[in-house]
Protein backbone atom coordinates (compact mmCIF):
# COMPACT_ATOMS: atom_id res chain seq x y z
CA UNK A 1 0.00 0.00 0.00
CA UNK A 2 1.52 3.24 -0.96
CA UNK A 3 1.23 6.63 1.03
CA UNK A 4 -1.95 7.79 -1.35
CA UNK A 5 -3.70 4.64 -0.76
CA UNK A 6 -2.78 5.12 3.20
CA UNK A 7 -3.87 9.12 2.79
CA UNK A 8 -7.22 7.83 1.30
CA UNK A 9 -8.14 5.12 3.71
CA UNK A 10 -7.42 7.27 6.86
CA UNK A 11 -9.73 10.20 5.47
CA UNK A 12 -12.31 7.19 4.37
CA UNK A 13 -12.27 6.82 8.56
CA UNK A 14 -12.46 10.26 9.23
CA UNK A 15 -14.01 10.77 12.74
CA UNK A 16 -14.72 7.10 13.36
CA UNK A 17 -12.58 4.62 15.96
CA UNK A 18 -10.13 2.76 14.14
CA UNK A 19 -7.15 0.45 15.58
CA UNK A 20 -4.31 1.31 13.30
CA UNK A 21 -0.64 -1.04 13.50
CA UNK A 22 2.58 0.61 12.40
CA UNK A 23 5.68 -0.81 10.99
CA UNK A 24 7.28 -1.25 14.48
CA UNK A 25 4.69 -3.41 15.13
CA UNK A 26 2.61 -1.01 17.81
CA UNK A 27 -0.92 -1.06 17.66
CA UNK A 28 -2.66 2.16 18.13
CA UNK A 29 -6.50 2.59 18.97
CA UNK A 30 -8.94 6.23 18.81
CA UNK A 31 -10.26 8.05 16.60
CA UNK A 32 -8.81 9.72 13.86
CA UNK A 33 -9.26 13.28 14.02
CA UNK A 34 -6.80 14.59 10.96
CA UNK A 35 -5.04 13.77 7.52
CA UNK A 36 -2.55 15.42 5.90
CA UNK A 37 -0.02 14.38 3.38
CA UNK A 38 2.12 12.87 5.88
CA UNK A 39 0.72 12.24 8.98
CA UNK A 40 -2.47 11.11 10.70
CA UNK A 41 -3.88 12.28 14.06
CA UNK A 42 -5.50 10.19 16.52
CA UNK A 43 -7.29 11.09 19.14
CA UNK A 44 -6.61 8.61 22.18
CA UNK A 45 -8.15 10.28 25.04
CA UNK A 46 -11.45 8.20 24.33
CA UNK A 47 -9.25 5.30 25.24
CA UNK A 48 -9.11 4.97 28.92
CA UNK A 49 -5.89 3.40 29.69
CA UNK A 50 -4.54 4.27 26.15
CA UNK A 51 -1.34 2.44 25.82
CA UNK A 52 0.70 1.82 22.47
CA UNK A 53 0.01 -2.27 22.61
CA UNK A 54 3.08 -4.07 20.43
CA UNK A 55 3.04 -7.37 19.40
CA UNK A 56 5.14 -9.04 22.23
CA UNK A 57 3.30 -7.12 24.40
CA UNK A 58 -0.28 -8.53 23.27
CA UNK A 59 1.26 -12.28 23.79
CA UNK A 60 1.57 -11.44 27.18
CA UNK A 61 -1.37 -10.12 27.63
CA UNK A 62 0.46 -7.18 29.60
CA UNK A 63 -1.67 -4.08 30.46
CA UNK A 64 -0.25 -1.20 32.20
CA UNK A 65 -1.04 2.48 32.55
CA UNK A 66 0.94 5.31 32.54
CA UNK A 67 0.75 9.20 32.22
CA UNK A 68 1.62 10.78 29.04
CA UNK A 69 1.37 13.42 26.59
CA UNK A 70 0.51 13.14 22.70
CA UNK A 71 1.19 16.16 20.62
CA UNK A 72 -0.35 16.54 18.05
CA UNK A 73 0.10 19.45 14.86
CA UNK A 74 -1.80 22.60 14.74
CA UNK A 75 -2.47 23.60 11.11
CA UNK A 76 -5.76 25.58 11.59
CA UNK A 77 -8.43 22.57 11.32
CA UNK A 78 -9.01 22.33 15.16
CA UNK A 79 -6.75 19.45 16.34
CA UNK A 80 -2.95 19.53 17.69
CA UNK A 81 -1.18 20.47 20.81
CA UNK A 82 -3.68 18.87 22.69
CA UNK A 83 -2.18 16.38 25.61
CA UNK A 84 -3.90 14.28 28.60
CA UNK A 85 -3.48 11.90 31.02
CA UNK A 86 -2.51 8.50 31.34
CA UNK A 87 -1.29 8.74 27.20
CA UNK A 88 -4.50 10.16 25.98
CA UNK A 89 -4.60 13.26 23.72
CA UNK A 90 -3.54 13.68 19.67
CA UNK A 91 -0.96 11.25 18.59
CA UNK A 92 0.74 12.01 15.32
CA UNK A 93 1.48 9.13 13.24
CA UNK A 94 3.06 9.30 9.62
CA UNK A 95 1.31 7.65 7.18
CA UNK A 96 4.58 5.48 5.95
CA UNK A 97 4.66 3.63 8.76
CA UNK A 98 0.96 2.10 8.72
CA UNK A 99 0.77 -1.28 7.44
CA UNK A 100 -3.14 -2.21 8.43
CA UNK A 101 -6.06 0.05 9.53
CA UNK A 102 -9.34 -1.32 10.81
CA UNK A 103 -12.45 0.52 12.30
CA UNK A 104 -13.43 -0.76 15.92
């Protein structure tokens, strides 16, 4: 899947709850909240607990909580530089590094 095909499906989930897993093999869960050419924003303050879940870490079935900001970018469309607590708030992820997206 190339970066226009990635652009497309994250606007296709605009506003809805999606689990997203990047290259590194993190899965990500909220809602997305922003495309741009590069990057797409996800809003994990929904997500109580929010915690970047990898692979090994699924195995395991390992759940901890932490605190944590996500920063997100500002460009005028009313999401970025928003942060919360325990990992909640915008995360920016570029779109290169998604390899599956799925709506929850």
């Amino acid at each position: 899947m190339d970066i226009l095909e990635r652009y497309h499906a994250c606007n296709s989930c605009m506003n809805r709850r999606v689990s997203l897993l990047t290259a590194d093999g993190k899965r990500h869960e909220g809602v997305i909240v922003g495309v741009d050419e590069q990057n797409v924003y996800l809003d994990t303050s929904g997500t109580p607990g929010y915690q970047a879940e990898t692979l090994s870490t699924k195995r395991k079935k390992a759940r901890t909580s932490g605190f944590g900001y996500g920063y997100g970018y500002d460009n005028g469309y009313g999401y970025g530089n928003g942060f919360g607590f325990g990992g909640g708030g915008i995360l920016t992820l570029a779109l290169f590094s998604l390899l599956a997206i799925a709506l929850i």
